[in-house]
PDB file of N, CA and C in Angstrom:
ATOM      1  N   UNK A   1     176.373  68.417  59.034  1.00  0.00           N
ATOM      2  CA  UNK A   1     175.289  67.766  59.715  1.00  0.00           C
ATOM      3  C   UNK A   1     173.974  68.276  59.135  1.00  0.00           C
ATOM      4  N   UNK A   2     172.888  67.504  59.134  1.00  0.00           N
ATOM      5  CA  UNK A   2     171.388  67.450  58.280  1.00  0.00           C
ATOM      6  C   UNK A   2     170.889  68.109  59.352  1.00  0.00           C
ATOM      7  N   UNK A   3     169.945  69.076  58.713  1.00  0.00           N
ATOM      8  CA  UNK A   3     169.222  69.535  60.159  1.00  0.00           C
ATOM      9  C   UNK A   3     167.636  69.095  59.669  1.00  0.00           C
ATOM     10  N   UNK A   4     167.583  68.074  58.446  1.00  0.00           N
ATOM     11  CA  UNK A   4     166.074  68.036  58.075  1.00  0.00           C
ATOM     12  C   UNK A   4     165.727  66.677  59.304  1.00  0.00           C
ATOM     13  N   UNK A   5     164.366  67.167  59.144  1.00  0.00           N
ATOM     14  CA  UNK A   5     163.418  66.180  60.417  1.00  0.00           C
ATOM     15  C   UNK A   5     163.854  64.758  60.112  1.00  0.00           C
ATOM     16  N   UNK A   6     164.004  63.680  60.918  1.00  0.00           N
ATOM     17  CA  UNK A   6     164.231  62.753  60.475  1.00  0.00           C
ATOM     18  C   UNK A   6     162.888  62.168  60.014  1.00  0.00           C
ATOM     19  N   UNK A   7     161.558  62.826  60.802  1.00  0.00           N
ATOM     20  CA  UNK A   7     160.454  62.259  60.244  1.00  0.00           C
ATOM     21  C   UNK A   7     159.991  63.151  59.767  1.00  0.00           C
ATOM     22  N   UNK A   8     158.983  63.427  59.040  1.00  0.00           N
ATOM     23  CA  UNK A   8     158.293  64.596  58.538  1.00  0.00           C
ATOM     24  C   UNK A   8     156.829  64.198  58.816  1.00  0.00           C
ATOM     25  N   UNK A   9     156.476  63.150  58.644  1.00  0.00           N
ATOM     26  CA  UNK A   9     154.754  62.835  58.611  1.00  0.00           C
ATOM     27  C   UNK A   9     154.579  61.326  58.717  1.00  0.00           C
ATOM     28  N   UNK A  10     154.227  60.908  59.416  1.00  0.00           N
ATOM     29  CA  UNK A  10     153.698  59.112  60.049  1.00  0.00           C
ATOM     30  C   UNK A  10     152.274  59.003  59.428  1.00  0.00           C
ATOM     31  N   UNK A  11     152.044  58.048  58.947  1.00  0.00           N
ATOM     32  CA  UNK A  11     150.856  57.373  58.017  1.00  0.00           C
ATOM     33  C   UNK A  11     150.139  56.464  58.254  1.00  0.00           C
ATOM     34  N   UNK A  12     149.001  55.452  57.898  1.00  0.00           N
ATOM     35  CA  UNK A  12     149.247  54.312  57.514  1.00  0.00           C
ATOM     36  C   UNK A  12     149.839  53.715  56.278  1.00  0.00           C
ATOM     37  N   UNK A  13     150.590  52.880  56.772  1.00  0.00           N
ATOM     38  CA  UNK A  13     150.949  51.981  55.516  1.00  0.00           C
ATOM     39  C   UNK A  13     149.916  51.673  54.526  1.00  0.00           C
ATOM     40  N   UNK A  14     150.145  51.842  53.335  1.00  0.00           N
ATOM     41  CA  UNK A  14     148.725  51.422  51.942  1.00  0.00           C
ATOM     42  C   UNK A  14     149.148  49.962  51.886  1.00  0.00           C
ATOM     43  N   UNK A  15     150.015  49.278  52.221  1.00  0.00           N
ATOM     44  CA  UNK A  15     149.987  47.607  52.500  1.00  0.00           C
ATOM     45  C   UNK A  15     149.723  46.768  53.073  1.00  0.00           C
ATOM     46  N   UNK A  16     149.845  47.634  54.445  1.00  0.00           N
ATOM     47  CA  UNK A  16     149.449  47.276  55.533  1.00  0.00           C
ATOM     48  C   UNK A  16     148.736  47.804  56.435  1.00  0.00           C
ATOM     49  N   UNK A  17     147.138  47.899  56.252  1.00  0.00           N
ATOM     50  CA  UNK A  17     146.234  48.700  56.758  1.00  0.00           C
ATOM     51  C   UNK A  17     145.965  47.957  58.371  1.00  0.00           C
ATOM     52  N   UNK A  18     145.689  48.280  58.983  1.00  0.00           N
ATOM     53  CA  UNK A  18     145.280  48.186  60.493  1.00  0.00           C
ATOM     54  C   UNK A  18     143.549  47.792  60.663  1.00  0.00           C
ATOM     55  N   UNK A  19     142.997  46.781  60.721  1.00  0.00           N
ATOM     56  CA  UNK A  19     141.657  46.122  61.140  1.00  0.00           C
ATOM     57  C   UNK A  19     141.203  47.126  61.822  1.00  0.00           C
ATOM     58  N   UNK A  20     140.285  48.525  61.271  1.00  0.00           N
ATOM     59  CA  UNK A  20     139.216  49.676  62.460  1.00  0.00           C
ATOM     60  C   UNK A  20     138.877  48.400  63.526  1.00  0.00           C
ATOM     61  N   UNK A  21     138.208  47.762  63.190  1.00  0.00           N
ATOM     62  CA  UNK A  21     137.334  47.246  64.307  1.00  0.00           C
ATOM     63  C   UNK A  21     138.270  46.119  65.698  1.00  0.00           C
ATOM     64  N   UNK A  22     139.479  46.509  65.423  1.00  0.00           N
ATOM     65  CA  UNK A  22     140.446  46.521  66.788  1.00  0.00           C
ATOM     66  C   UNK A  22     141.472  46.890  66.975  1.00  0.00           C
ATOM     67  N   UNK A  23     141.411  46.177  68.234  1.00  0.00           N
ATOM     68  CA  UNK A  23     142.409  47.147  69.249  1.00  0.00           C
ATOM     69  C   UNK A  23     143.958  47.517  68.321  1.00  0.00           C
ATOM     70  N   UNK A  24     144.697  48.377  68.367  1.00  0.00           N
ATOM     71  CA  UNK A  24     144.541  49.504  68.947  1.00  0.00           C
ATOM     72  C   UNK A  24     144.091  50.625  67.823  1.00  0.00           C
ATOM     73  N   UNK A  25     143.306  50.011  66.674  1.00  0.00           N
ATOM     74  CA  UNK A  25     142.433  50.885  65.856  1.00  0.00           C
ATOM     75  C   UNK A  25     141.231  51.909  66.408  1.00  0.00           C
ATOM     76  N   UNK A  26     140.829  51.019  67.510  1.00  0.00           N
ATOM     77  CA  UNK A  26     139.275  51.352  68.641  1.00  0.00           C
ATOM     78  C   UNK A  26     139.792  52.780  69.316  1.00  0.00           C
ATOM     79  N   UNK A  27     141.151  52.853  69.428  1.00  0.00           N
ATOM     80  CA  UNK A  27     141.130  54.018  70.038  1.00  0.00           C
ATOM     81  C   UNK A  27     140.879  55.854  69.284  1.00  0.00           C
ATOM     82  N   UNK A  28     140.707  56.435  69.725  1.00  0.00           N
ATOM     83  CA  UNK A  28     140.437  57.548  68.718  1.00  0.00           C
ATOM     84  C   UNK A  28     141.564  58.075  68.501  1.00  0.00           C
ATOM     85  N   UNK A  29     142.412  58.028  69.292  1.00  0.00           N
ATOM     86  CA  UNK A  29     143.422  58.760  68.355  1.00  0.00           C
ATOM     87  C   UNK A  29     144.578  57.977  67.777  1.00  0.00           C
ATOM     88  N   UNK A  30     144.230  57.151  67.890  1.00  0.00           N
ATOM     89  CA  UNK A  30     144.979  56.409  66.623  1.00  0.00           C
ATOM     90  C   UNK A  30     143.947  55.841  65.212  1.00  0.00           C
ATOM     91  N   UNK A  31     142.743  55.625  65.861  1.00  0.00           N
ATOM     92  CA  UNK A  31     141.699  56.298  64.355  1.00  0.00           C
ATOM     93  C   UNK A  31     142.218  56.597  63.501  1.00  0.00           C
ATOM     94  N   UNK A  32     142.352  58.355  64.756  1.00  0.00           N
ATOM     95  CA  UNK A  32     142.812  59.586  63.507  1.00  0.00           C
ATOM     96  C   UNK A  32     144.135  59.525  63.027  1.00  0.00           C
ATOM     97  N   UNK A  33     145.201  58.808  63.715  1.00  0.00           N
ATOM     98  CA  UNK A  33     146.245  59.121  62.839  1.00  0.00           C
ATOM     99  C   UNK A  33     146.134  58.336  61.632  1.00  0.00           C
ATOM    100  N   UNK A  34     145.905  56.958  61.893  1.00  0.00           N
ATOM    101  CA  UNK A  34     145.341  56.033  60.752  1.00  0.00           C
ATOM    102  C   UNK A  34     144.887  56.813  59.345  1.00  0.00           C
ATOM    103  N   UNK A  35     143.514  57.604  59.651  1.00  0.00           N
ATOM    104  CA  UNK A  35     142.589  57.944  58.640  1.00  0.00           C
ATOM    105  C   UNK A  35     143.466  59.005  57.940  1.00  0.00           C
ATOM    106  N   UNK A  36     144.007  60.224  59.112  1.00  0.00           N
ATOM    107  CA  UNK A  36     144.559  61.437  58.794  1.00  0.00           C
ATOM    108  C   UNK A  36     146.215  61.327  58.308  1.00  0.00           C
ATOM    109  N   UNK A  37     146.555  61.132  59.075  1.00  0.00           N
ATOM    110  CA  UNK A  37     148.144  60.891  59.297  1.00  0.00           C
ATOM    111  C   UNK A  37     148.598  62.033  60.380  1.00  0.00           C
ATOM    112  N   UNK A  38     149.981  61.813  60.335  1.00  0.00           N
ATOM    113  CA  UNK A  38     150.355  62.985  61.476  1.00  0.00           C
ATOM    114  C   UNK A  38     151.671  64.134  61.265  1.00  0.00           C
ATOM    115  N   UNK A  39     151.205  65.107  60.403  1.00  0.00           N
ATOM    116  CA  UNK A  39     152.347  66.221  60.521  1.00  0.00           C
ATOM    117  C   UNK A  39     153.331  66.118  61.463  1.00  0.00           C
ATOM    118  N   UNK A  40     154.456  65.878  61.233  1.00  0.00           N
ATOM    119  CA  UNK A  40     155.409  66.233  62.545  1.00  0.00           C
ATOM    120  C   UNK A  40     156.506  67.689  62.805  1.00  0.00           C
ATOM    121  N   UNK A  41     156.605  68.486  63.574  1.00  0.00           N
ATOM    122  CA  UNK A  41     157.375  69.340  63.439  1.00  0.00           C
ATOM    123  C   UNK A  41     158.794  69.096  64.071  1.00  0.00           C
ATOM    124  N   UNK A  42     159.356  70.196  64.588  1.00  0.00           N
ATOM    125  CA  UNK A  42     160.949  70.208  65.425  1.00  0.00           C
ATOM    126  C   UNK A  42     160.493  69.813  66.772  1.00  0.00           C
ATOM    127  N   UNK A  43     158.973  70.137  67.291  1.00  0.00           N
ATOM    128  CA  UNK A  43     158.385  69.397  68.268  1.00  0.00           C
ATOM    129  C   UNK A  43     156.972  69.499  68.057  1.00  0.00           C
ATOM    130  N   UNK A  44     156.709  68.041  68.329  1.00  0.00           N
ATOM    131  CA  UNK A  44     155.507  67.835  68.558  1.00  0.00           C
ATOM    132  C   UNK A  44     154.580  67.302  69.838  1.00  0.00           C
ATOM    133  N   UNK A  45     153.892  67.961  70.751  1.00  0.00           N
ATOM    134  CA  UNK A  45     152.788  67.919  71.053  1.00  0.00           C
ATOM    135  C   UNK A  45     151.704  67.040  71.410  1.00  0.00           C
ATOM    136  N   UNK A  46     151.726  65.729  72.431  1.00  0.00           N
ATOM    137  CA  UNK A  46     150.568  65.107  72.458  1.00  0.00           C
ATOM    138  C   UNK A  46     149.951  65.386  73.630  1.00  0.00           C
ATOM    139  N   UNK A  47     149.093  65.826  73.620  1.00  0.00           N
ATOM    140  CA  UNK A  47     148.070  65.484  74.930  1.00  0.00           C
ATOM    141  C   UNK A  47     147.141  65.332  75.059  1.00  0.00           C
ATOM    142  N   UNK A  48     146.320  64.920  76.109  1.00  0.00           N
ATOM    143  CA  UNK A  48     145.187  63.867  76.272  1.00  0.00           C
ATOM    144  C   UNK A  48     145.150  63.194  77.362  1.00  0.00           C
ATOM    145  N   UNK A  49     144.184  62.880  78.311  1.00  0.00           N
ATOM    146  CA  UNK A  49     143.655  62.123  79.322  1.00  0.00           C
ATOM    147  C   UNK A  49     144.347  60.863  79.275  1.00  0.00           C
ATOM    148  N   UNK A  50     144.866  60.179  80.088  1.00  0.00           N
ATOM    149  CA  UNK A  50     144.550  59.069  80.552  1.00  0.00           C
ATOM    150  C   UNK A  50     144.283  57.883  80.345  1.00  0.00           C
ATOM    151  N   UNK A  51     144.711  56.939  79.266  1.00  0.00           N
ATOM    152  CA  UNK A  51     144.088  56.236  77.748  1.00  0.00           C
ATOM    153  C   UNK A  51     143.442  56.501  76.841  1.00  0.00           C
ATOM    154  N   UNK A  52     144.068  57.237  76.271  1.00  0.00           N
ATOM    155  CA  UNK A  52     143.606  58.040  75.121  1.00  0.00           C
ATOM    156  C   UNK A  52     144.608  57.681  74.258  1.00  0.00           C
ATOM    157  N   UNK A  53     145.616  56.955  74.078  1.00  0.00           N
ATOM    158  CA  UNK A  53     146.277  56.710  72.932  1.00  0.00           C
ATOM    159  C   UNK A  53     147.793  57.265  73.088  1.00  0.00           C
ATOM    160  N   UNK A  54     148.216  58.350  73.338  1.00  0.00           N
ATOM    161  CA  UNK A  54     149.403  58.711  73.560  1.00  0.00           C
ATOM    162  C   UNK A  54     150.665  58.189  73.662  1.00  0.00           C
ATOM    163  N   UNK A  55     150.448  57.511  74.587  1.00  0.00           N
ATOM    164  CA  UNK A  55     152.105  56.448  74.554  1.00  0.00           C
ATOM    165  C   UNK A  55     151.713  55.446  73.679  1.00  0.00           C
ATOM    166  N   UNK A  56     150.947  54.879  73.255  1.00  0.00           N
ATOM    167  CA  UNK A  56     150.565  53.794  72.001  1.00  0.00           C
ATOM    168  C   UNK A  56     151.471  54.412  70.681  1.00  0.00           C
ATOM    169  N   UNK A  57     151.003  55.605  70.469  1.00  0.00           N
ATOM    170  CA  UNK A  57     151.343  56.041  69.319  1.00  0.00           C
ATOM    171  C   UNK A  57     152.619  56.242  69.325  1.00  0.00           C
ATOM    172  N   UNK A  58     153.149  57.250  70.247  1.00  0.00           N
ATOM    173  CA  UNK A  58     154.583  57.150  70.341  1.00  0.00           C
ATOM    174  C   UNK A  58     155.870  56.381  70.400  1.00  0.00           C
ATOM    175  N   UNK A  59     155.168  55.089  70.945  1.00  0.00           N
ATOM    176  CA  UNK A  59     155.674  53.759  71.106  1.00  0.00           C
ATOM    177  C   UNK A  59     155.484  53.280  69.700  1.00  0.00           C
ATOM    178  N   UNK A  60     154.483  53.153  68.673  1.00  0.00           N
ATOM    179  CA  UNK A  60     154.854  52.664  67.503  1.00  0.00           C
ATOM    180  C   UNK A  60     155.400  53.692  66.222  1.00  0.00           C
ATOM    181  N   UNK A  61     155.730  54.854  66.729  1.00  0.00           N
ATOM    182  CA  UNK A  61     156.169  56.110  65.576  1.00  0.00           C
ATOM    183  C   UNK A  61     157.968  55.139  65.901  1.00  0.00           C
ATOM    184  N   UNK A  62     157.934  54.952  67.597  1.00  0.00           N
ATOM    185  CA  UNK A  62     159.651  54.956  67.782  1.00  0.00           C
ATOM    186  C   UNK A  62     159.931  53.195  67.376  1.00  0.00           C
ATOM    187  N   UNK A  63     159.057  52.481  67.209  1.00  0.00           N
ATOM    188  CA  UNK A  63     159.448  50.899  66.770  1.00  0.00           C
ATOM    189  C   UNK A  63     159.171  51.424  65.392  1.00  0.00           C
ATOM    190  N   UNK A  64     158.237  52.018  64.505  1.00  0.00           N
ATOM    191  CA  UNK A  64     158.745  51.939  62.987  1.00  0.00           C
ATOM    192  C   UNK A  64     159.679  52.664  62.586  1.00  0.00           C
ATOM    193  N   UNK A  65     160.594  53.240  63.941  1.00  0.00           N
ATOM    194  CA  UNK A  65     161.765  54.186  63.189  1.00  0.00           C
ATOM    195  C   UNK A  65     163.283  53.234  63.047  1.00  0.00           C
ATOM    196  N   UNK A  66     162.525  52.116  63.882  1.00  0.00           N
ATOM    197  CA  UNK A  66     163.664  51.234  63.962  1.00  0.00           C
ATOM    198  C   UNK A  66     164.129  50.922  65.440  1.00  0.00           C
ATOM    199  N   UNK A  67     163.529  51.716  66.267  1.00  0.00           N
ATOM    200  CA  UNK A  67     164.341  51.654  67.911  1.00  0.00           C
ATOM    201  C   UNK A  67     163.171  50.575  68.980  1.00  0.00           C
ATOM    202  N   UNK A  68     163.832  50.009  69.870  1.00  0.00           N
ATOM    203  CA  UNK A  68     162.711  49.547  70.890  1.00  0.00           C
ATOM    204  C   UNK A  68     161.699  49.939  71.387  1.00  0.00           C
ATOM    205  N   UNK A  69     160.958  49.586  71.842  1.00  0.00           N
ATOM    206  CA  UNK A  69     159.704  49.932  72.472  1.00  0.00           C
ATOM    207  C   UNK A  69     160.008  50.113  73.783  1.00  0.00           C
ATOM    208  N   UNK A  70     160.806  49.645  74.235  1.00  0.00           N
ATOM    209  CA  UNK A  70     161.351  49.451  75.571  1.00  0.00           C
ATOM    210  C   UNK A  70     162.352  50.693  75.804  1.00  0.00           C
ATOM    211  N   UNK A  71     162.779  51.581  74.805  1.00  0.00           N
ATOM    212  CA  UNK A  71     163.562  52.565  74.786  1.00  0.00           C
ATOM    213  C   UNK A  71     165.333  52.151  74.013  1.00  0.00           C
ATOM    214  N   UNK A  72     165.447  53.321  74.054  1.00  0.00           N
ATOM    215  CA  UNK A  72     167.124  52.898  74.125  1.00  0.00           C
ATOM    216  C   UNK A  72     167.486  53.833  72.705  1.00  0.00           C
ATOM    217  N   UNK A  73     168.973  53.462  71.511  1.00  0.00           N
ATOM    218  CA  UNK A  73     169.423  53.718  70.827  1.00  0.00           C
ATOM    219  C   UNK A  73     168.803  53.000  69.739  1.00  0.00           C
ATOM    220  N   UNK A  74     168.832  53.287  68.417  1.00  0.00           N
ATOM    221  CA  UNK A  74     168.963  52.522  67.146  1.00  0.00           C
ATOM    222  C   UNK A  74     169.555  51.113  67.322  1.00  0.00           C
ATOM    223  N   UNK A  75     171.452  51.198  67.773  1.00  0.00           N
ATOM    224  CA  UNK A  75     171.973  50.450  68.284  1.00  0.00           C
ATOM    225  C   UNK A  75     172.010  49.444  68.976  1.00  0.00           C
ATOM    226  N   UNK A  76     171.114  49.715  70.203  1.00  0.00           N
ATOM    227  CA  UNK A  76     170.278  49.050  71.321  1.00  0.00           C
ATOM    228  C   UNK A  76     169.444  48.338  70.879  1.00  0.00           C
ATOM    229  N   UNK A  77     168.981  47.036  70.907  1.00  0.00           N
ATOM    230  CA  UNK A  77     167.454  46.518  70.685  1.00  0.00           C
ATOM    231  C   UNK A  77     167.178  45.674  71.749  1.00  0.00           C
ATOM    232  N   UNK A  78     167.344  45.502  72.966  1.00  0.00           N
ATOM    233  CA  UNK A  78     167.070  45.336  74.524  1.00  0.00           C
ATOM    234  C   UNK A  78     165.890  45.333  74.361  1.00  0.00           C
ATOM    235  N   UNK A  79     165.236  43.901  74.669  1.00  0.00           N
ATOM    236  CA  UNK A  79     163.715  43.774  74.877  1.00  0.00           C
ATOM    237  C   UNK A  79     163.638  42.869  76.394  1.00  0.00           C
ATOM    238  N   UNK A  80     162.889  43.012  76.867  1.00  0.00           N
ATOM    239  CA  UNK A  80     162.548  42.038  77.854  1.00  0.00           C
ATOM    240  C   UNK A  80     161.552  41.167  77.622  1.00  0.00           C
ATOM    241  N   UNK A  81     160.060  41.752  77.511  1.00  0.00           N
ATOM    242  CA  UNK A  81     158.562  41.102  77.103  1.00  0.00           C
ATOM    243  C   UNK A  81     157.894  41.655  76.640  1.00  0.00           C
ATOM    244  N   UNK A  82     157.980  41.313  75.305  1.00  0.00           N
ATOM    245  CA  UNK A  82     156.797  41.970  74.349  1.00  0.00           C
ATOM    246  C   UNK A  82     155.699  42.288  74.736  1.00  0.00           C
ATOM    247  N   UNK A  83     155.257  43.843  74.930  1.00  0.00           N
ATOM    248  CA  UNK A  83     153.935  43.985  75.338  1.00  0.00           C
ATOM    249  C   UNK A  83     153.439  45.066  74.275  1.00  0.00           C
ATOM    250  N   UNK A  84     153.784  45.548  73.240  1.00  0.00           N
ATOM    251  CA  UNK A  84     153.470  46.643  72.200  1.00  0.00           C
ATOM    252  C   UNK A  84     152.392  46.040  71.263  1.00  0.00           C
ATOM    253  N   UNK A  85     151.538  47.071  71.393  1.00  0.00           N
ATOM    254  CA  UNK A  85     150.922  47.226  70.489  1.00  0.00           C
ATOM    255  C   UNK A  85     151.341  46.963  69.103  1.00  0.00           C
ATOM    256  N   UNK A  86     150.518  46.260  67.954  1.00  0.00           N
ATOM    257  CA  UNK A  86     150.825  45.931  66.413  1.00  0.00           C
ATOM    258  C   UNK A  86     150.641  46.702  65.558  1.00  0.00           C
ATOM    259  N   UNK A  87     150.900  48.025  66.167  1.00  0.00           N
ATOM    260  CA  UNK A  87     150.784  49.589  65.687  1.00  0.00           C
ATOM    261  C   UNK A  87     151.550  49.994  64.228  1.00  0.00           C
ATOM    262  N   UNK A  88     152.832  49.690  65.053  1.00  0.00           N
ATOM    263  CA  UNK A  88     153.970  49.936  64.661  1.00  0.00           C
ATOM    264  C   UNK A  88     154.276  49.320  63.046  1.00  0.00           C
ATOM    265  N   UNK A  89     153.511  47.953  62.817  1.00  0.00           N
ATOM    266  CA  UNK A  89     153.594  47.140  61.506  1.00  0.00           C
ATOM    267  C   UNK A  89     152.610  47.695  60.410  1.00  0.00           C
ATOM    268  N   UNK A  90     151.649  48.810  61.005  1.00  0.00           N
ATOM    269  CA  UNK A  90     151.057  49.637  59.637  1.00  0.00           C
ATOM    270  C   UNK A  90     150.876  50.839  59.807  1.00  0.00           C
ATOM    271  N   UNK A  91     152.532  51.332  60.143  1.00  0.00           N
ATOM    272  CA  UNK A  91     152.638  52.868  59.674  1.00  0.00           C
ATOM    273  C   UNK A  91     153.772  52.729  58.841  1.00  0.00           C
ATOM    274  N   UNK A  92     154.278  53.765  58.414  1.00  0.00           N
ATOM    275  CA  UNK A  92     154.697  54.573  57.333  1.00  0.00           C
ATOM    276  C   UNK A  92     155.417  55.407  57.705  1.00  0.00           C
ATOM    277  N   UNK A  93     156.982  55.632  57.854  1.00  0.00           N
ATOM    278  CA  UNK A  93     157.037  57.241  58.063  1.00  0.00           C
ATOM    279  C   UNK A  93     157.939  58.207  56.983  1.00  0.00           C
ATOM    280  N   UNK A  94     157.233  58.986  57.018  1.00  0.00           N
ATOM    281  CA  UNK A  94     158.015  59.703  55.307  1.00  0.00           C
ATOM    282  C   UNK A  94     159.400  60.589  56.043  1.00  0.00           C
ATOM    283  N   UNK A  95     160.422  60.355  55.755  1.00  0.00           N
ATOM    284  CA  UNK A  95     161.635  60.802  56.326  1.00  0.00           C
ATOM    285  C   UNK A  95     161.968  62.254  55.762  1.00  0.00           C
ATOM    286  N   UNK A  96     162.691  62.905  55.968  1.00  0.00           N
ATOM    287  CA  UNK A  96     163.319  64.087  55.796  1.00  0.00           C
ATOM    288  C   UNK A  96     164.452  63.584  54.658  1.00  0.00           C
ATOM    289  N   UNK A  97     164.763  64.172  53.870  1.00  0.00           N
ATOM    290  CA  UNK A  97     165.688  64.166  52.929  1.00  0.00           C
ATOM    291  C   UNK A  97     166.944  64.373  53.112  1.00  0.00           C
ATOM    292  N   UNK A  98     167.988  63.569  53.430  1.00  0.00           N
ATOM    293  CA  UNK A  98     169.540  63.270  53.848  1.00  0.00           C
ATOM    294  C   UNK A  98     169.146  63.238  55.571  1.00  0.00           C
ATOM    295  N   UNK A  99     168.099  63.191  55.987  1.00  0.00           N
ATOM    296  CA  UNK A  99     168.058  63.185  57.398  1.00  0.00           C
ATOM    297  C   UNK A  99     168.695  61.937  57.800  1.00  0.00           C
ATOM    298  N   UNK A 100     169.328  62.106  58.939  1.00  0.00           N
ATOM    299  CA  UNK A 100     169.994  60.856  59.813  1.00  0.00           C
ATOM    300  C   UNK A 100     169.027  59.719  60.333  1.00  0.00           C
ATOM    301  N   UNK A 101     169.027  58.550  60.088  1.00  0.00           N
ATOM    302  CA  UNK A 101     168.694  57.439  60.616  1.00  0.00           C
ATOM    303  C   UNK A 101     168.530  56.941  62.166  1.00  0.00           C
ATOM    304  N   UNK A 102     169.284  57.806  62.736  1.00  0.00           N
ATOM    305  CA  UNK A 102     169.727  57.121  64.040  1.00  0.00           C
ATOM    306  C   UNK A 102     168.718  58.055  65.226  1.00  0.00           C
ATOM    307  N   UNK A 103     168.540  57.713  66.189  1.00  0.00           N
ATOM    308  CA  UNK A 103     167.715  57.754  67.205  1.00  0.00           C
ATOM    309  C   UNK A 103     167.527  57.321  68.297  1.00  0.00           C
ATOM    310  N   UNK A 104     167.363  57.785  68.859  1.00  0.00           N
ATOM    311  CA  UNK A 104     166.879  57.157  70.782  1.00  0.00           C
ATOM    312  C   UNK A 104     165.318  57.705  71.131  1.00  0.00           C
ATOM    313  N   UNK A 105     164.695  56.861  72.029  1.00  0.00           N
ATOM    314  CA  UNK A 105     163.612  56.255  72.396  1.00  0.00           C
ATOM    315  C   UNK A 105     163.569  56.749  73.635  1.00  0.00           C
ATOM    316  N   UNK A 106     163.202  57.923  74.290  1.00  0.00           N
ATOM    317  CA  UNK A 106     163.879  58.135  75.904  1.00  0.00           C
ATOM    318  C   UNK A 106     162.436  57.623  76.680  1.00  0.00           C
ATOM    319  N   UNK A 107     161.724  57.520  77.449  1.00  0.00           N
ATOM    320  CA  UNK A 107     160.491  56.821  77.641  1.00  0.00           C
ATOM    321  C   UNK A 107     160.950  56.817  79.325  1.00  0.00           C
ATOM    322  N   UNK A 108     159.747  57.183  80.183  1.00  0.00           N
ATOM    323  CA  UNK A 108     160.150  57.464  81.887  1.00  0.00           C
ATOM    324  C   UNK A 108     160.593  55.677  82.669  1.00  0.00           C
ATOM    325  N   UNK A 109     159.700  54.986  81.925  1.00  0.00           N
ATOM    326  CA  UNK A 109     160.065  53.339  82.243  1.00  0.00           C
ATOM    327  C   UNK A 109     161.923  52.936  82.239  1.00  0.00           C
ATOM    328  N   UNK A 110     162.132  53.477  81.298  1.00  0.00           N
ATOM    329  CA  UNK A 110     163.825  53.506  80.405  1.00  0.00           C
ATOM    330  C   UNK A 110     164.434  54.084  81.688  1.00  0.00           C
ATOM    331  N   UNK A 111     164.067  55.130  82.157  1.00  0.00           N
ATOM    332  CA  UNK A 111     164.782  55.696  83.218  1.00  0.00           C
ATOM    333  C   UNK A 111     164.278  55.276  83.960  1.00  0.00           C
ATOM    334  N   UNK A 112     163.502  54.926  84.459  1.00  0.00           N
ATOM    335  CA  UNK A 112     163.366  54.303  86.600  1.00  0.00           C
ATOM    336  C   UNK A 112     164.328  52.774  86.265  1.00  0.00           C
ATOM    337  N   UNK A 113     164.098  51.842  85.361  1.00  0.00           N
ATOM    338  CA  UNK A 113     164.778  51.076  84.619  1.00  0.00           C
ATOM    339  C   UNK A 113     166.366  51.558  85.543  1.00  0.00           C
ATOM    340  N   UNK A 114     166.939  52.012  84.693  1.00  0.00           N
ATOM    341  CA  UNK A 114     168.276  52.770  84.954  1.00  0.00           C
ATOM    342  C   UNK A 114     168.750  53.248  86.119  1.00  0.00           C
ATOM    343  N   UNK A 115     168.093  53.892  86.886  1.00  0.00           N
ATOM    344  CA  UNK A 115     168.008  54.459  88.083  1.00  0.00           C
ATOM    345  C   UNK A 115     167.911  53.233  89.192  1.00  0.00           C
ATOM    346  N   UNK A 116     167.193  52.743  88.886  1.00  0.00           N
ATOM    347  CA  UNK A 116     167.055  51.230  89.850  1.00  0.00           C
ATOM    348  C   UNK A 116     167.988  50.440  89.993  1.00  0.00           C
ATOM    349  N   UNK A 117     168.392  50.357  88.569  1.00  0.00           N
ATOM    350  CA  UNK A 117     170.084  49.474  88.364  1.00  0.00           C
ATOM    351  C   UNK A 117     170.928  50.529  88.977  1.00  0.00           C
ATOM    352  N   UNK A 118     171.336  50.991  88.778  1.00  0.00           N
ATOM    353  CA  UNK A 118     171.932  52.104  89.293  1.00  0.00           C
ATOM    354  C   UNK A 118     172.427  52.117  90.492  1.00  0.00           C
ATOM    355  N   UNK A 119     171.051  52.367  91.507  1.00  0.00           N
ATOM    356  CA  UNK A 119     170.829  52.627  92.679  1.00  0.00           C
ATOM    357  C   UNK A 119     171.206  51.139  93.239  1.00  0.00           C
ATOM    358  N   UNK A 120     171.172  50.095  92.523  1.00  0.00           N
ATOM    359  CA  UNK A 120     171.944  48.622  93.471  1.00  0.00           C
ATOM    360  C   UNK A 120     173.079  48.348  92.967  1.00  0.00           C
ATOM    361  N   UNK A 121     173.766  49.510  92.558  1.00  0.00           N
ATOM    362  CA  UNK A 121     175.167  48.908  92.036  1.00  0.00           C
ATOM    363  C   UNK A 121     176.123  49.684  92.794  1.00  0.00           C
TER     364      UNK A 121
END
């Protein structure tokens, strides 16, 4: 088994650059990942107020890895209603070398989701 990151660093795409002057460019921290890019480690770290970008970003690191926005497996592609951000279509993510492909999306929506079904069955 690979123990390299499956991501190493999220970008913008050089093909597909993202319009600064909107949404969800306007926000600052997706600005910065845009301009900068984003180191990733064994864990990474977001925080921030309140619309500030956070689940935006995370939501399009986990749709350009291949998984839903809505959560789930690689496997899984369970959508209900497109509501994501067009984030996801100009990043980049530079993979780890023999790293595994596969992934899950765990997201608190995914679970009340689950729990709800659940709880009427």
């Amino acid at each position: 088994m690979s123990s390299a990151l499956p991501v190493r660093r999220v970008e913008e795409h050089r093909l597909a650059p993202l319009d600064r002057g909107s949404w969800p460019a306007t926000v600052p921290a997706v600005r910065q990942l845009l301009d900068e890019g984003l180191e990733l480690g064994p864990v990474t770290v977001l925080v921030g107020e309140n619309g500030t970008g956070k689940s935006t970003i995370v939501e399009a690191i986990a749709m350009a890895f291949g998984l839903s926005g809505e959560g789930g497996s690689t496997a899984a592609r369970h959508t209900t209603r497109a509501s994501e951000s067009p984030l996801h279509e100009s990043l980049q993510l530079v993979r780890g070398a023999g790293a595994s492909r596969r992934g899950f999306f765990l997201r608190a929506e995914t679970m009340h989701g689950l729990y709800t079904y659940l709880d009427g069955v």
